[in-house]
N, C-alpha and C. Protein backbone atom coordinates (compact mmCIF):
# COMPACT_ATOMS: atom_id res chain seq x y z
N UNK A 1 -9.21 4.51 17.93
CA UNK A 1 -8.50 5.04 16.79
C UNK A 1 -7.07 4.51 16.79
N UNK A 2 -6.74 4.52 15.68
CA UNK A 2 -5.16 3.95 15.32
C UNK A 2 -4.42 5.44 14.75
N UNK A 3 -3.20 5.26 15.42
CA UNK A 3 -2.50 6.63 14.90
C UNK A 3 -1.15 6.14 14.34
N UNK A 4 -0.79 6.98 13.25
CA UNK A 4 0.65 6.79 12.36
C UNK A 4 1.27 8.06 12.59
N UNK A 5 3.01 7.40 13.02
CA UNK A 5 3.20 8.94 13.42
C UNK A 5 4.83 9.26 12.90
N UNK A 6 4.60 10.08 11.86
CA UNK A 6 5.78 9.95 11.09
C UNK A 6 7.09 11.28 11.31
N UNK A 7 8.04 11.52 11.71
CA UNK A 7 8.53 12.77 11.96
C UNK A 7 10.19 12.92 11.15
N UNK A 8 10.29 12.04 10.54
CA UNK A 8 11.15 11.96 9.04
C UNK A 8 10.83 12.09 7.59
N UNK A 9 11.57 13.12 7.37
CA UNK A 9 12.59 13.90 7.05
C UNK A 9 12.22 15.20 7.14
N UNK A 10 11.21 15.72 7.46
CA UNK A 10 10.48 17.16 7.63
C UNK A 10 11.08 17.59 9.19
N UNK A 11 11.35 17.10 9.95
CA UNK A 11 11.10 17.12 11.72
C UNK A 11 9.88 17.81 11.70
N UNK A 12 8.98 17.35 11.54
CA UNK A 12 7.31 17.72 11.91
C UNK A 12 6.54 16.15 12.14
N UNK A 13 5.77 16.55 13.48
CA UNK A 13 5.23 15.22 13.66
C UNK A 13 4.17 15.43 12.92
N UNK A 14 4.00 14.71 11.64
CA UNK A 14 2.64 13.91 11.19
C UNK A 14 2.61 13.12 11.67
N UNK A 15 0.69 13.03 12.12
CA UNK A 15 0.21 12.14 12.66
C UNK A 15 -0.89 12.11 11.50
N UNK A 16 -1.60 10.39 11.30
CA UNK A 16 -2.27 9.75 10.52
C UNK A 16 -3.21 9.30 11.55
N UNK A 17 -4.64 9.71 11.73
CA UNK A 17 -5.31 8.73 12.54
C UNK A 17 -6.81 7.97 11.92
N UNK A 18 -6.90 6.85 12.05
CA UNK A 18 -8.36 6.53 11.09
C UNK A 18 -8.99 6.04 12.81
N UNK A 19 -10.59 6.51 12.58
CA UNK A 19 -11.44 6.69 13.76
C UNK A 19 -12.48 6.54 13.14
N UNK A 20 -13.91 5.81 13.31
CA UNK A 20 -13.62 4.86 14.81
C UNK A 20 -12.36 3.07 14.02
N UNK A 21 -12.03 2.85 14.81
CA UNK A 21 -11.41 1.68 14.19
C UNK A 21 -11.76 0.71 16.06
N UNK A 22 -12.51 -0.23 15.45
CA UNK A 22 -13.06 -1.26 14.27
C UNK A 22 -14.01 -0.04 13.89
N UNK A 23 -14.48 -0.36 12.05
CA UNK A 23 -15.26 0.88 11.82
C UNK A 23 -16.07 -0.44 11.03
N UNK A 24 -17.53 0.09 10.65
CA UNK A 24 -18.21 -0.55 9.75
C UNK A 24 -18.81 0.19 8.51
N UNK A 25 -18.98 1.35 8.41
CA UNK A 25 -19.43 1.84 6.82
C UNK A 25 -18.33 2.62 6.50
N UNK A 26 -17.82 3.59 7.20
CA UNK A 26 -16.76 4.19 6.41
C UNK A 26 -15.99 4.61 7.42
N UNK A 27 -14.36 4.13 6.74
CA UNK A 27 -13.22 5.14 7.51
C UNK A 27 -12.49 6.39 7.20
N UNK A 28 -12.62 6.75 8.91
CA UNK A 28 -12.64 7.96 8.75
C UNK A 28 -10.70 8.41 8.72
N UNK A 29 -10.32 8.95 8.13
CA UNK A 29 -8.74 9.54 8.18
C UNK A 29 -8.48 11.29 8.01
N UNK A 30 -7.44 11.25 9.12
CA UNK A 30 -7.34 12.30 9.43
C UNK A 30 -5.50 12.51 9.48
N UNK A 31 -5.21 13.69 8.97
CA UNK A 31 -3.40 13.44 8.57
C UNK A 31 -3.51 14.65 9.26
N UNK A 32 -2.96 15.11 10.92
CA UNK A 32 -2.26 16.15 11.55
C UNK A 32 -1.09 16.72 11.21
N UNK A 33 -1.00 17.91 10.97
CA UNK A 33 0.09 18.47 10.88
C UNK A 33 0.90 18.40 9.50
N UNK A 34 -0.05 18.26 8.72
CA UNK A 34 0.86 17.96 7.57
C UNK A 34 1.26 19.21 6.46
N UNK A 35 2.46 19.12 6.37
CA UNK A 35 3.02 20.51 5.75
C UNK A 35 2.92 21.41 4.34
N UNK A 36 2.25 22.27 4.54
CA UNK A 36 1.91 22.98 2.95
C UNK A 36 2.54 22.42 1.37
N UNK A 37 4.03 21.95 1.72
CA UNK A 37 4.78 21.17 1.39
C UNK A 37 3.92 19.76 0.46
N UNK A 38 3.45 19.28 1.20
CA UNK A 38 2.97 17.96 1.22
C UNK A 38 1.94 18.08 0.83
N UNK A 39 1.48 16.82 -0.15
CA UNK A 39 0.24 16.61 -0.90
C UNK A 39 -0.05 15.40 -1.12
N UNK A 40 -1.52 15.05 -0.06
CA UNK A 40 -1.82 13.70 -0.31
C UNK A 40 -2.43 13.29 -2.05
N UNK A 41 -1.65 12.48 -2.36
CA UNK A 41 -2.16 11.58 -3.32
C UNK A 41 -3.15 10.74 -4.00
N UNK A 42 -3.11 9.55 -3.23
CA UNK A 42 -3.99 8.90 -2.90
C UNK A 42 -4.10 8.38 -1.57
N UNK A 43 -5.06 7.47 -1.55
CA UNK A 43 -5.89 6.97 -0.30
C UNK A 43 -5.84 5.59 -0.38
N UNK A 44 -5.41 4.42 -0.53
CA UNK A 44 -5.54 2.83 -0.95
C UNK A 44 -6.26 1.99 0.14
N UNK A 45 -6.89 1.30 -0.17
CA UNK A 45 -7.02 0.27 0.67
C UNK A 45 -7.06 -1.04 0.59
N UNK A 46 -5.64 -1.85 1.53
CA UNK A 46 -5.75 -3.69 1.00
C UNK A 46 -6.27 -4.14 2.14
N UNK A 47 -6.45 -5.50 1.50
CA UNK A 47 -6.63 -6.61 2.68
C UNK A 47 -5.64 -7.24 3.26
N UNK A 48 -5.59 -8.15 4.31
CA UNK A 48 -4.51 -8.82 5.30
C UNK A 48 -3.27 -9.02 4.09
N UNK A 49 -3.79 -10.03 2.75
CA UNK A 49 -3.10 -10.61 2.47
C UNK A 49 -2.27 -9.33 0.69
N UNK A 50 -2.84 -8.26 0.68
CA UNK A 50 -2.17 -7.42 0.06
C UNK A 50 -2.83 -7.29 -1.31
N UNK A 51 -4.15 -7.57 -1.17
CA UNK A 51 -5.49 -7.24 -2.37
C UNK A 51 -5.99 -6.00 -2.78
N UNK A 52 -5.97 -5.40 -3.09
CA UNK A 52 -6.01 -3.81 -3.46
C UNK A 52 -8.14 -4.16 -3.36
N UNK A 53 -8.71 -3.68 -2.49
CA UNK A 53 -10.20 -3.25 -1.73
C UNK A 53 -10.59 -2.06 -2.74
N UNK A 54 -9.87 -0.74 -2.54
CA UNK A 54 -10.30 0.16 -3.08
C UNK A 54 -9.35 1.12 -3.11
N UNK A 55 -9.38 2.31 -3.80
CA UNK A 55 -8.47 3.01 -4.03
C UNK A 55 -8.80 4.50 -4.70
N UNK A 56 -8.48 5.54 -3.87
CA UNK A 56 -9.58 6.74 -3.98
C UNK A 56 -8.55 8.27 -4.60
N UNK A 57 -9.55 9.13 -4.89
CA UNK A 57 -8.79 10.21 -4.83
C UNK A 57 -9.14 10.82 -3.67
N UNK A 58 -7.96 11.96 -2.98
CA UNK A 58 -8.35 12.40 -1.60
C UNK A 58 -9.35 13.37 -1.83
N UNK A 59 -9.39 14.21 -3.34
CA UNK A 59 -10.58 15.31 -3.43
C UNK A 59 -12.15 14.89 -3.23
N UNK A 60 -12.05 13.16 -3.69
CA UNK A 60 -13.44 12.53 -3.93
C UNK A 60 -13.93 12.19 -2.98
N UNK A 61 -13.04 12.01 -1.62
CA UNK A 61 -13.80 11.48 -0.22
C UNK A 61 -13.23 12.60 0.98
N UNK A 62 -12.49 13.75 0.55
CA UNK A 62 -12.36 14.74 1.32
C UNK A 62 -14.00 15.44 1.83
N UNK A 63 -13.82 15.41 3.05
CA UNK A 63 -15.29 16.04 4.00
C UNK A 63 -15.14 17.18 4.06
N UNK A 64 -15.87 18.10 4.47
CA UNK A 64 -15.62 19.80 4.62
C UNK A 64 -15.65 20.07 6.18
N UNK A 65 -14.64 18.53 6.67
CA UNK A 65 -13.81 18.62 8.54
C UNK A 65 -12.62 18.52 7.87
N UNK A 66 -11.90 18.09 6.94
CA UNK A 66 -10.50 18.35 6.56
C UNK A 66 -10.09 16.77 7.30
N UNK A 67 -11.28 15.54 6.98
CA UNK A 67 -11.27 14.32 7.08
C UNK A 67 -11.59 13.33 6.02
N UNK A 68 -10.77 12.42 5.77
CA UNK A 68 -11.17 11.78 4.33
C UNK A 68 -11.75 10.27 5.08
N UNK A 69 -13.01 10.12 3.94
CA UNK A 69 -14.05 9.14 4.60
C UNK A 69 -14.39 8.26 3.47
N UNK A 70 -13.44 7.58 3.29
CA UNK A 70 -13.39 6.07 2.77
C UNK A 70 -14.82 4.83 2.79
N UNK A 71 -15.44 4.38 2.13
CA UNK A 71 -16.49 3.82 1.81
C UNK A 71 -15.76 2.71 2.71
N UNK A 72 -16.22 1.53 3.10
CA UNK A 72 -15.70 0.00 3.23
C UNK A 72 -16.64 -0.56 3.90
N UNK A 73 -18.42 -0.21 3.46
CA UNK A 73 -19.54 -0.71 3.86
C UNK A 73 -19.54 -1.99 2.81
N UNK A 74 -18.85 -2.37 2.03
CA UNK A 74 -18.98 -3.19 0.86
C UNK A 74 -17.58 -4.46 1.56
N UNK A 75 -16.73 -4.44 2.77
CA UNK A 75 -15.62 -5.42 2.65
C UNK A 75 -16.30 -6.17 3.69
N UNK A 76 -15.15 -7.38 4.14
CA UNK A 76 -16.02 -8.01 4.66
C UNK A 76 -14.87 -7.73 6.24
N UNK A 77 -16.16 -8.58 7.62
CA UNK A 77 -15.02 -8.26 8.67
C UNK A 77 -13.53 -8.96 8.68
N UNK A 78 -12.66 -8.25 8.94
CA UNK A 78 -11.31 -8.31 8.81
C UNK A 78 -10.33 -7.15 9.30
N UNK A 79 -9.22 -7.50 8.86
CA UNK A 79 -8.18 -6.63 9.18
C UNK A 79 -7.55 -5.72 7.96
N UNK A 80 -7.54 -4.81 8.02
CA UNK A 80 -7.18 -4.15 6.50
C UNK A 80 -6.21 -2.96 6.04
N UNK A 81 -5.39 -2.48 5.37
CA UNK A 81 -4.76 -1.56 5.53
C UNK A 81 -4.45 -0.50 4.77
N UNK A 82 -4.93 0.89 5.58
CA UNK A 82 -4.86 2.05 4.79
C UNK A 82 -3.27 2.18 4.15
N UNK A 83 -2.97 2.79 2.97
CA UNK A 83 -2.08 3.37 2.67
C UNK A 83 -2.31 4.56 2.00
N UNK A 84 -1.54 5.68 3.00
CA UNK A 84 -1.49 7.07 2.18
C UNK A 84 -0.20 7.34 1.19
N UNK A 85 -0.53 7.69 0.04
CA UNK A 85 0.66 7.88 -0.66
C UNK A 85 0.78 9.60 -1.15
N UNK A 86 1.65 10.37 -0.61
CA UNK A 86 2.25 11.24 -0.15
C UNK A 86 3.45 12.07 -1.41
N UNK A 87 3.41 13.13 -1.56
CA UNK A 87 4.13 13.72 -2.43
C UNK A 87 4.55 15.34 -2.18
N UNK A 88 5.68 15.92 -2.42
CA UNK A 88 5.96 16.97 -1.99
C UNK A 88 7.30 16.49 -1.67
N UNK A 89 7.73 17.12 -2.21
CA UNK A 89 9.93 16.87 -1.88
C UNK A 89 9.99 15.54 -2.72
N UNK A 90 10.39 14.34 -1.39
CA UNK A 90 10.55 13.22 -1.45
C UNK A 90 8.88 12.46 -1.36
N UNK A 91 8.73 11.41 -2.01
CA UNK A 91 7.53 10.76 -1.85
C UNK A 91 7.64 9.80 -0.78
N UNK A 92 6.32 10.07 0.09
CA UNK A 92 6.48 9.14 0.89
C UNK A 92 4.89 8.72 1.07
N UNK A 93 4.92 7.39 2.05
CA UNK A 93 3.80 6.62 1.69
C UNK A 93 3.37 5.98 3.26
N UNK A 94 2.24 6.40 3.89
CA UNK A 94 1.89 6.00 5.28
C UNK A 94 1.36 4.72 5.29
N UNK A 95 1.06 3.59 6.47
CA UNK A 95 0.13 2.52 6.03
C UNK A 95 -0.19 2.59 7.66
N UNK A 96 -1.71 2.31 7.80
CA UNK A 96 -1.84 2.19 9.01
C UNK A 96 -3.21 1.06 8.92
N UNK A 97 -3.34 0.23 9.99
CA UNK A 97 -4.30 -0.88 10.09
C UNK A 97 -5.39 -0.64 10.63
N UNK A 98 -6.31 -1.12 9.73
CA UNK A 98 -7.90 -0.74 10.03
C UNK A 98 -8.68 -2.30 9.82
N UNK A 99 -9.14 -2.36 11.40
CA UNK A 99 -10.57 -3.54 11.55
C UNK A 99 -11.94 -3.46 10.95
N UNK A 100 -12.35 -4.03 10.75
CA UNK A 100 -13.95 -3.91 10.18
C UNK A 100 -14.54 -5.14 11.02
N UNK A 101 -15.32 -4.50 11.52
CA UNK A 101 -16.33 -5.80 12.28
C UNK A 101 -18.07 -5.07 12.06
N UNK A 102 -18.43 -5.99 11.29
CA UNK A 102 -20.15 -5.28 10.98
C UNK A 102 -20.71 -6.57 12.31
């Protein structure tokens, strides 16, 4: 797993983790600690070179573990990168790197 770990401007550590990474049908993301405050947005996903893959709502791939599970049985193997985009106060926006190896 890859973890994002953000503790500005709230002083609360959010943590972002997508598991398993390398993943092959779907990634899995998981945002610790994140404050009543705060409301994920969306879910994005590019490639190396900054191609928009896919791009979700969090209600549409939210699991009933309080884990959002991103399709990417359709990309090819590579390197790729989540971005969470974040709202509540100030907007803010996570990116963390996800492998695919089928």
């Amino acid at each position: 797993s890859i973890e994002a770990i953000d503790n500005e401007p709230l002083g609360v550590d959010m943590v972002a983790i997508v598991a398993p990474n390398p993943a092959r049908t779907y990634a899995n993301l998981s945002v610790l600690n994140l404050p009543d405050t705060i409301a994920i947005n969306s879910i994005t996903i590019y490639d190396s070179v900054g191609r928009l893959q896919g791009s979700y709502r969090p209600q549409d791939i939210l699991t009933d573990t309080e884990t959002y599970q991103a399709p990417i049985f359709t990309l090819q193997n590579g390197i790729y990168y989540i971005a969470v985009e974040m709202s509540g106060g100030e907007p803010k926006n996570v990116q963390i790197q996800l492998v695919i190896g089928n």
